[in-house]
C-alpha atoms as a PDB file:
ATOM      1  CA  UNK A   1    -128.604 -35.167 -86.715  1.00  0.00           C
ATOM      2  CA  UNK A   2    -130.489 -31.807 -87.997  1.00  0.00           C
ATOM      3  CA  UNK A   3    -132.146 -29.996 -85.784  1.00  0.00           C
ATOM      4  CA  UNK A   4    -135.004 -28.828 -88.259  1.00  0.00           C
ATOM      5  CA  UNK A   5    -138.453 -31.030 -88.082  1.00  0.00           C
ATOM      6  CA  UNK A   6    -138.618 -33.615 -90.759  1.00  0.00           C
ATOM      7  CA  UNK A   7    -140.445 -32.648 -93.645  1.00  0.00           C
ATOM      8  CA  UNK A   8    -140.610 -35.925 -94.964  1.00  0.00           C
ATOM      9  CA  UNK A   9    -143.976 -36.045 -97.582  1.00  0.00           C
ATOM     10  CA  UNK A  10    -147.264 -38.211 -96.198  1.00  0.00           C
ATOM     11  CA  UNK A  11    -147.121 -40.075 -99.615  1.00  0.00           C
ATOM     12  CA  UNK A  12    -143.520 -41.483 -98.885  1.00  0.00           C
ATOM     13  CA  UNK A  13    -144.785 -43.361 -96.108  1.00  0.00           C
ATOM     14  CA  UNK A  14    -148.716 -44.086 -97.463  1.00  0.00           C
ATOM     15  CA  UNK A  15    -150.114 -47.951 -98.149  1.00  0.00           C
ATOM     16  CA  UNK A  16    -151.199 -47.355-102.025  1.00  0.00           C
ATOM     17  CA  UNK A  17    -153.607 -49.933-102.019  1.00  0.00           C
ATOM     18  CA  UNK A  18    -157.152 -48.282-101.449  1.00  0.00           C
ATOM     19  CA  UNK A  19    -160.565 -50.482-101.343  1.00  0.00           C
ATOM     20  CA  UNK A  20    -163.583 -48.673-100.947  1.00  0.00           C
ATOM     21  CA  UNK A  21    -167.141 -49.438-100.876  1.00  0.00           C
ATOM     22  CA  UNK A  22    -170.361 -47.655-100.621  1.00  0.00           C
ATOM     23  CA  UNK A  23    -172.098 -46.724 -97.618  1.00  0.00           C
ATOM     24  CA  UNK A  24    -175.272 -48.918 -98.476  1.00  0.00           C
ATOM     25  CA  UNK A  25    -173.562 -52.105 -97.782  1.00  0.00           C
ATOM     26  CA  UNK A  26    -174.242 -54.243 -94.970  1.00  0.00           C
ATOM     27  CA  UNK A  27    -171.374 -54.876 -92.151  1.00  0.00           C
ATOM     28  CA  UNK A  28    -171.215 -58.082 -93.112  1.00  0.00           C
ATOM     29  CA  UNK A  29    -170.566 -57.478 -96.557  1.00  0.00           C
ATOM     30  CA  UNK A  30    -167.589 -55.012 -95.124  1.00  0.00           C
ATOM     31  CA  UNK A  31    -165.956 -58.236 -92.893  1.00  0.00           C
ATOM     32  CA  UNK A  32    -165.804 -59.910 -95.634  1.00  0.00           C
ATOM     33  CA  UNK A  33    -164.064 -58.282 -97.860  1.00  0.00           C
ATOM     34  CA  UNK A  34    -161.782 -56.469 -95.241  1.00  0.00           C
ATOM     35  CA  UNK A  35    -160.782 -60.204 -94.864  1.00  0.00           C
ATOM     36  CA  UNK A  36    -160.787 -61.668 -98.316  1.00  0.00           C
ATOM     37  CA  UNK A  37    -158.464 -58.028 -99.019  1.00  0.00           C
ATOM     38  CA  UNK A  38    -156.155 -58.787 -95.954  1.00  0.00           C
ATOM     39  CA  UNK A  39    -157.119 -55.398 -94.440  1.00  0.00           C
ATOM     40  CA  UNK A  40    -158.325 -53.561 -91.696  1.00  0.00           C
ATOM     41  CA  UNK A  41    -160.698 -50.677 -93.304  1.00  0.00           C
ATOM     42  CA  UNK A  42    -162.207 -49.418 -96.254  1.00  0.00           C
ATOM     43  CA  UNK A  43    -163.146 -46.202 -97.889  1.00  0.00           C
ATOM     44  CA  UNK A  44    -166.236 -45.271 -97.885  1.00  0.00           C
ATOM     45  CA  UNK A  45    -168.614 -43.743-100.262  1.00  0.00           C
ATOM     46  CA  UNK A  46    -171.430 -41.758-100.888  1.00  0.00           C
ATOM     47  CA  UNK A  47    -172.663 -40.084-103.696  1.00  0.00           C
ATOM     48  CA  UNK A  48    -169.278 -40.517-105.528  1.00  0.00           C
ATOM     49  CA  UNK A  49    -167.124 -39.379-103.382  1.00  0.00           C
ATOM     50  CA  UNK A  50    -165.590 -40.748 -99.972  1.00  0.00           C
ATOM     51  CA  UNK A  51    -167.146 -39.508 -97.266  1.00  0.00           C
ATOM     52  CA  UNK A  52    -166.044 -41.743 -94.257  1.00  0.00           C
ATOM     53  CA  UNK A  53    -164.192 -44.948 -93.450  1.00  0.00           C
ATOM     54  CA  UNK A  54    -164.837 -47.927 -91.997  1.00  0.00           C
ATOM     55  CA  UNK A  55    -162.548 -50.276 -89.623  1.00  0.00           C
ATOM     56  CA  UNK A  56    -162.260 -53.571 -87.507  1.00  0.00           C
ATOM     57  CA  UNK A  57    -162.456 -51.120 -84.974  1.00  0.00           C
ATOM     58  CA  UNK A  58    -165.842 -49.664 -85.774  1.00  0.00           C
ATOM     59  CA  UNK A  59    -167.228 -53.024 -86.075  1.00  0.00           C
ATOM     60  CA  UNK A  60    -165.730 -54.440 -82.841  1.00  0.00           C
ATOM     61  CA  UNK A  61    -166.573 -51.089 -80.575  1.00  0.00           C
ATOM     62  CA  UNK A  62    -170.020 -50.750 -82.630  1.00  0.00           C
ATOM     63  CA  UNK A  63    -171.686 -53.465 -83.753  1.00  0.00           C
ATOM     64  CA  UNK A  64    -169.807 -56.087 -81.613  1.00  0.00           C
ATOM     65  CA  UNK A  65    -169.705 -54.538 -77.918  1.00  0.00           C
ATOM     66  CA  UNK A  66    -173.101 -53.532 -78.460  1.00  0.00           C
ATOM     67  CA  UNK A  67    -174.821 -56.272 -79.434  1.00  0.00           C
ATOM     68  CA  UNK A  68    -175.937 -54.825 -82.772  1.00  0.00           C
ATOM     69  CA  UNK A  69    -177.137 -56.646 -85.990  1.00  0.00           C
ATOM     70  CA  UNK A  70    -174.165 -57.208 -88.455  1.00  0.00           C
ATOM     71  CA  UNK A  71    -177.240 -56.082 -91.085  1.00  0.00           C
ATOM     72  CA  UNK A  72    -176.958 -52.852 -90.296  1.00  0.00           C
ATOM     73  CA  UNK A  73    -175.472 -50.576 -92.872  1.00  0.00           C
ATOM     74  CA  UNK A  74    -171.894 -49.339 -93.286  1.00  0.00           C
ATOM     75  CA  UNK A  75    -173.423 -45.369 -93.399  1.00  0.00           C
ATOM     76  CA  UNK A  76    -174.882 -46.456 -90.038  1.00  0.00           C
ATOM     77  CA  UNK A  77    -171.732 -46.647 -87.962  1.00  0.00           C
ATOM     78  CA  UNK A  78    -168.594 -45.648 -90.208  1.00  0.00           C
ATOM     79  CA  UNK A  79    -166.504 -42.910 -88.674  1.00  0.00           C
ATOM     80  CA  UNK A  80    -167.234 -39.515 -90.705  1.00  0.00           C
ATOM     81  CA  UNK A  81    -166.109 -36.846 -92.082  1.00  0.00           C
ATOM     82  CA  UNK A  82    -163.107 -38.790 -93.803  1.00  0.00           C
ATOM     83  CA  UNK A  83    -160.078 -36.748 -92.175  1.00  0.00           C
ATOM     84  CA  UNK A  84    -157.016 -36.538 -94.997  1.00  0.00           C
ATOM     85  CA  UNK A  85    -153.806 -35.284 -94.994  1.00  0.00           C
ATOM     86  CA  UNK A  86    -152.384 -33.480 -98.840  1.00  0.00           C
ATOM     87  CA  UNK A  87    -149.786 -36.180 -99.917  1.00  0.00           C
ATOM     88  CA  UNK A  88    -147.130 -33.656 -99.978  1.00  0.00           C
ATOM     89  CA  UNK A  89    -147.701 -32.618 -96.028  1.00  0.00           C
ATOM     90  CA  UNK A  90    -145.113 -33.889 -93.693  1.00  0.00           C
ATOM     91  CA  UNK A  91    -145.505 -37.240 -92.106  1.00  0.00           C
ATOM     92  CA  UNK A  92    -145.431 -35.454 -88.583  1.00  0.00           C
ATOM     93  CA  UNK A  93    -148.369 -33.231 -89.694  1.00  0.00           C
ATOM     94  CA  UNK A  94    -150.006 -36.721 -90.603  1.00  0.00           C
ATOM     95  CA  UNK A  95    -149.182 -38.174 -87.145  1.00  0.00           C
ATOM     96  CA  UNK A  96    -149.821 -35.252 -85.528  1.00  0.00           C
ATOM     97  CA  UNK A  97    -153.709 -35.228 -86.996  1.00  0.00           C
ATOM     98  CA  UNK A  98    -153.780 -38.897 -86.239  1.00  0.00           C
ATOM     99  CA  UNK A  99    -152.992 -38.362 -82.274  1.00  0.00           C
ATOM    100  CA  UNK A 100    -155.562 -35.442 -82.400  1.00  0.00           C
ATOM    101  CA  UNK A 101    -158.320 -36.801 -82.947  1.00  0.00           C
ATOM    102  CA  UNK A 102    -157.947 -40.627 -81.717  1.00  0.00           C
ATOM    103  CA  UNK A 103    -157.907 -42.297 -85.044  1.00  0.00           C
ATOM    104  CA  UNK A 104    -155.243 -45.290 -86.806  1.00  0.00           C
ATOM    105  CA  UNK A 105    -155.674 -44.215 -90.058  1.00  0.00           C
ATOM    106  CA  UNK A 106    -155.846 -41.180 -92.079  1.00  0.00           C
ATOM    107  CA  UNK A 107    -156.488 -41.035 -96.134  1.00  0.00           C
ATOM    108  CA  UNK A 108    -153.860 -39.484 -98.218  1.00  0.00           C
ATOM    109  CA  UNK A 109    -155.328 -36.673-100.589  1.00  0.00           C
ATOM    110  CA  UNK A 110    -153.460 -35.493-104.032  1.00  0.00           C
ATOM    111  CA  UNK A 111    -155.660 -33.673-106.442  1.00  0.00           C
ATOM    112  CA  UNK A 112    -158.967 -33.866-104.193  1.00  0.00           C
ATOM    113  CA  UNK A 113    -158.548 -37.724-104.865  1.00  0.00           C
ATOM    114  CA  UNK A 114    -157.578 -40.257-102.009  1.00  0.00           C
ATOM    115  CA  UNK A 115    -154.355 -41.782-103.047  1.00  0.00           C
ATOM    116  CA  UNK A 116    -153.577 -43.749-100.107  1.00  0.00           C
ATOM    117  CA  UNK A 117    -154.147 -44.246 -96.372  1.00  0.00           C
ATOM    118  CA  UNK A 118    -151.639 -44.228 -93.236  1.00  0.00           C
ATOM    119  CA  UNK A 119    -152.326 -46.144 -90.626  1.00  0.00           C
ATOM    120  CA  UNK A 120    -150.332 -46.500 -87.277  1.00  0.00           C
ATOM    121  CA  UNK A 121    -148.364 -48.881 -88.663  1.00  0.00           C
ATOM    122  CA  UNK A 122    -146.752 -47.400 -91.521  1.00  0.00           C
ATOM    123  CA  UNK A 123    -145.943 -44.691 -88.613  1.00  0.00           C
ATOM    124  CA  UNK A 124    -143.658 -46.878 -87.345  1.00  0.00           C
ATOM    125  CA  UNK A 125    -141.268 -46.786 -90.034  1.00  0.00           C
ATOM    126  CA  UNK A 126    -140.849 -42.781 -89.413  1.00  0.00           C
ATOM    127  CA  UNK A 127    -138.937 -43.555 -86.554  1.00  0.00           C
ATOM    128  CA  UNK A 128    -135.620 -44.134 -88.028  1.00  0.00           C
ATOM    129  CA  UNK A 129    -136.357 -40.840 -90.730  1.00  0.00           C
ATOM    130  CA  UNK A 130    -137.382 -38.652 -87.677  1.00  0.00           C
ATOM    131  CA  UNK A 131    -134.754 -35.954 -86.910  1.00  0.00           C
ATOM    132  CA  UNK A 132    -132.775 -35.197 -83.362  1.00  0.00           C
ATOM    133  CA  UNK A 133    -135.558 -32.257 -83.330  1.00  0.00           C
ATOM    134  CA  UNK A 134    -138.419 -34.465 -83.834  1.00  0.00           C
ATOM    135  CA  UNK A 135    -137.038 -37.209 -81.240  1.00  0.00           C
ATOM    136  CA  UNK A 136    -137.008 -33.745 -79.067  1.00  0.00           C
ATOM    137  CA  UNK A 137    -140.470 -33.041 -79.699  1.00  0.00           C
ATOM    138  CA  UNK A 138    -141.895 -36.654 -79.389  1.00  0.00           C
ATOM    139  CA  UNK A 139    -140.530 -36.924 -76.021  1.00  0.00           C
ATOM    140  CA  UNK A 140    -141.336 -33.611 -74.982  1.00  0.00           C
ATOM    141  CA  UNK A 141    -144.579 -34.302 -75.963  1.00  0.00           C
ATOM    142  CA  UNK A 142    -144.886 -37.726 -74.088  1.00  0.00           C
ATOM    143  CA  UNK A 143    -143.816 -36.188 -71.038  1.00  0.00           C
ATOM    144  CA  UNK A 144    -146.275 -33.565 -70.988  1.00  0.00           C
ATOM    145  CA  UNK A 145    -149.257 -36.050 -71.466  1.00  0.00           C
ATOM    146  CA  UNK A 146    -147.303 -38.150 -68.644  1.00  0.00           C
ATOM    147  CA  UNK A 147    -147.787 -35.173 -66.504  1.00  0.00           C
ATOM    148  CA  UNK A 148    -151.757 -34.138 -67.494  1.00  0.00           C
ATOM    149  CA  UNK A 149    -152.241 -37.966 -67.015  1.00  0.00           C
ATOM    150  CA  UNK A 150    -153.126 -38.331 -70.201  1.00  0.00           C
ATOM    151  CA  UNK A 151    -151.442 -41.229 -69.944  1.00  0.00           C
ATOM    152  CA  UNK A 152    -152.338 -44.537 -67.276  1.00  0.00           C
ATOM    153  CA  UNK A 153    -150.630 -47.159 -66.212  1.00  0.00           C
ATOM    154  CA  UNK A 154    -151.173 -50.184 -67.427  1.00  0.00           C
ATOM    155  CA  UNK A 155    -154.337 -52.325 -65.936  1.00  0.00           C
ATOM    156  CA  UNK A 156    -154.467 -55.721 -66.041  1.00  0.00           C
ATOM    157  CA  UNK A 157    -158.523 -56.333 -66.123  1.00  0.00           C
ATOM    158  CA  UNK A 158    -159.428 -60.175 -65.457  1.00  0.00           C
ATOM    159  CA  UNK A 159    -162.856 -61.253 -67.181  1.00  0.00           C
END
């Protein structure tokens, strides 16, 4: 195994499929083509260019588990600025953003265009690329957030 981080490029490892739609549409209007897509966010847009995204998650957290109107507007709750990664940065830079700031999925830039998203899940096929110095780091790194208790236990919450 090397000992050298994996520079393995973002676009390797990137879903290629990108839907978008503008911020002016209803949350509705987002559900339903999240589901007629087979997806779990979209792109979204302002002025011509992408300016934020929108997922199950901001609909279930937002709209859902606050008892808002699924009227309201995608520019209303979708998750802004739209954080990207260059499609020739490492994946670990990618996953690395990603675990920074909380998110599941981060757009792929190549020529100021978005060329495709990763989301956690495509993350998981790093794991047999990674190298004996990024298995290293990854544990390092969950043992440190073991010890900040960054990390909990598990709670089992009856409802």
């Amino acid at each position: 195994m090397s000992t050298q981080r994996s520079t393995l490029p973002a676009r390797q490892f990137m879903t290629r499929t990108i839907v978008s739609i503008m911020s002016e549409a209803t949350v509705t209007y987002a559900a339903n083509l999240m589901k007629k897509k087979g997806i779990s966010s979209l792109i979204v847009g302002q002025e011509g260019k992408p300016a934020g995204i929108i997922t199950e998650r901001d609909m279930v957290r937002k709209i859902l588990a606050e008892g808002e109107s699924s009227a309201i507007t995608i520019a209303e709750i979708m998750s802004t600025p739209l954080l990207y990664v260059n499609s020739h940065d490492s994946i670990l830079d990618a996953a690395d953003l990603m675990i920074e700031n909380g998110i599941r999925k981060i757009a792929v830039k190549e020529n100021n265009r978005v060329v495709g998203i990763i989301t956690a899940t495509d993350l998981l096929q790093l794991i047999s690329a990674l190298t004996e110095y990024d298995l290293r780091k990854v544990y390092q790194n969950f043992l440190v957030k073991i010890y900040d208790h960054e990390l909990r236990p598990a709670e089992i919450i009856v409802v």
